[in-house]
Protein backbone atom coordinates (compact mmCIF):
# COMPACT_ATOMS: atom_id res chain seq x y z
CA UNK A 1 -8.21 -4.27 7.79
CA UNK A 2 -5.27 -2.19 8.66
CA UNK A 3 -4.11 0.23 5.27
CA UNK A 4 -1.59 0.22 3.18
CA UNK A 5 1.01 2.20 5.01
CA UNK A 6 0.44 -0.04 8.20
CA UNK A 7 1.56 -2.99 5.76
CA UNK A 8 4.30 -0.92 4.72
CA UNK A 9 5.20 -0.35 8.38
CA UNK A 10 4.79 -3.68 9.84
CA UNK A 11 6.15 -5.75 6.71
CA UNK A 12 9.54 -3.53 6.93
CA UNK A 13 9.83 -3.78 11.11
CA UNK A 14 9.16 -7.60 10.19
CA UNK A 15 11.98 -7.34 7.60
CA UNK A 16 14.25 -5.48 10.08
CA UNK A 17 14.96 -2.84 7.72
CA UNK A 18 15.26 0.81 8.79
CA UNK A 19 13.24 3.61 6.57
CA UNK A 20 16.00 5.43 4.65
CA UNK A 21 16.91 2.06 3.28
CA UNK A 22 13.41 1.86 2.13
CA UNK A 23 12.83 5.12 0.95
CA UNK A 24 16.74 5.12 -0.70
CA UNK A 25 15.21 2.00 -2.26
CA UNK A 26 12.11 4.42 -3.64
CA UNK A 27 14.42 7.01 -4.11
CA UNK A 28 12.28 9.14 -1.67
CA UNK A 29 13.12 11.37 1.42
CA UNK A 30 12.26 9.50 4.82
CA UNK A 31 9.79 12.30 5.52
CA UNK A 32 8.05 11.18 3.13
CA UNK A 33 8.12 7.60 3.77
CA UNK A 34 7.59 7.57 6.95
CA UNK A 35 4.12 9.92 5.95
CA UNK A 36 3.03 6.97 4.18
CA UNK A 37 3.52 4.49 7.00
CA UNK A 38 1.28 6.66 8.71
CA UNK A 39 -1.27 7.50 6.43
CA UNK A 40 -0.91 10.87 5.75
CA UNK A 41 0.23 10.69 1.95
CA UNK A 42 -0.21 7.75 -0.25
CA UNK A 43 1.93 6.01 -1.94
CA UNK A 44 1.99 5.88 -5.91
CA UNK A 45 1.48 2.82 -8.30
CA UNK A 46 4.85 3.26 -9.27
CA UNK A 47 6.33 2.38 -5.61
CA UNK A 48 4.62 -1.03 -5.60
CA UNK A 49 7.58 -3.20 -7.62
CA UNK A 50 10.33 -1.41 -5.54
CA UNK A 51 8.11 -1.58 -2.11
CA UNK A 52 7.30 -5.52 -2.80
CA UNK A 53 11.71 -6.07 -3.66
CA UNK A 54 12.36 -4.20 -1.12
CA UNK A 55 10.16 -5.76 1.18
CA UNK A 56 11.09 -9.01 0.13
CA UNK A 57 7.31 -9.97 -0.71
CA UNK A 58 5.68 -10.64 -4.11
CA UNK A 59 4.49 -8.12 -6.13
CA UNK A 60 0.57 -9.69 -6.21
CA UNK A 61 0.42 -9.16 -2.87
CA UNK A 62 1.52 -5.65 -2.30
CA UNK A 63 -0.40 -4.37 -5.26
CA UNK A 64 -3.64 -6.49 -3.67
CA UNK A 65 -2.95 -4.48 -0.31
CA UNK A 66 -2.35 -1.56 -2.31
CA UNK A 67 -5.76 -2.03 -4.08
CA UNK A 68 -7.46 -2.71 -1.06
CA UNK A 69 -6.46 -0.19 1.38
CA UNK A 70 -7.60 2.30 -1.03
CA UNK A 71 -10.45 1.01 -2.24
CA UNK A 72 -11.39 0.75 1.64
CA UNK A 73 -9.97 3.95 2.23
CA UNK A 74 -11.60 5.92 -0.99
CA UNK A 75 -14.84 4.21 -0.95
CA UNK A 76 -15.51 2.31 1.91
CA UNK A 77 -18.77 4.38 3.66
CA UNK A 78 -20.87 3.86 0.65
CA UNK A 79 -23.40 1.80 1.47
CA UNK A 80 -23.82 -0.05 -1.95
CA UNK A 81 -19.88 -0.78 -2.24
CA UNK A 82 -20.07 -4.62 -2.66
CA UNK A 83 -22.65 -4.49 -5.09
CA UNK A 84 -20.72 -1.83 -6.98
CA UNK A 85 -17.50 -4.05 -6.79
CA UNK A 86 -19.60 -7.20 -8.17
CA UNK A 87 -20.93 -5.10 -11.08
CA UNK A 88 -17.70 -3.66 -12.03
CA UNK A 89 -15.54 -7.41 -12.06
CA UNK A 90 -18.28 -8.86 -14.38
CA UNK A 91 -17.36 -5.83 -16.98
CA UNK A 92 -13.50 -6.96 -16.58
């Protein structure tokens, strides 16, 4: 599963936009855009409805990227993490 800022990255190439018309869009320096593309800072909650306009993609499915990546990323070397997961969607 490749993370969230991959996404990011390959959805925008895809998209042909350049990163400061991405980060304009998130009203965020390049720098710091381009640290999320590569995993080194992660983006906020807030970004997703801009990221998924921008990006021309729905908002479900950047927030279920999102979601993923750092679940995956946060959580992903426990050994028990599915059974977690299970318990946890039967209490929503």
């Amino acid at each position: 599963m490749k993370s969230f800022g991959e996404y990011i990255r390959k959805s925008r190439k895809e998209k042909g936009l350049p990163l400061r018309k991405v980060a304009a869009a998130l009203d965020i320096d390049t720098s710091i855009l381009s640290k999320i593309e590569r995993n080194e800072r992660r983006a906020t909650t807030e970004m997703i409805s801009v990221l998924a306009k921008s990006l021309g993609k729905e908002e479900k499915e950047v927030e279920i990227q999102y979601i993923q990546s750092a679940i995956i990323s946060d959580l992903g070397e426990l050994n028990y993490l599915k059974d977690g997961l299970k318990n946890t969607l039967k209490t929503l």
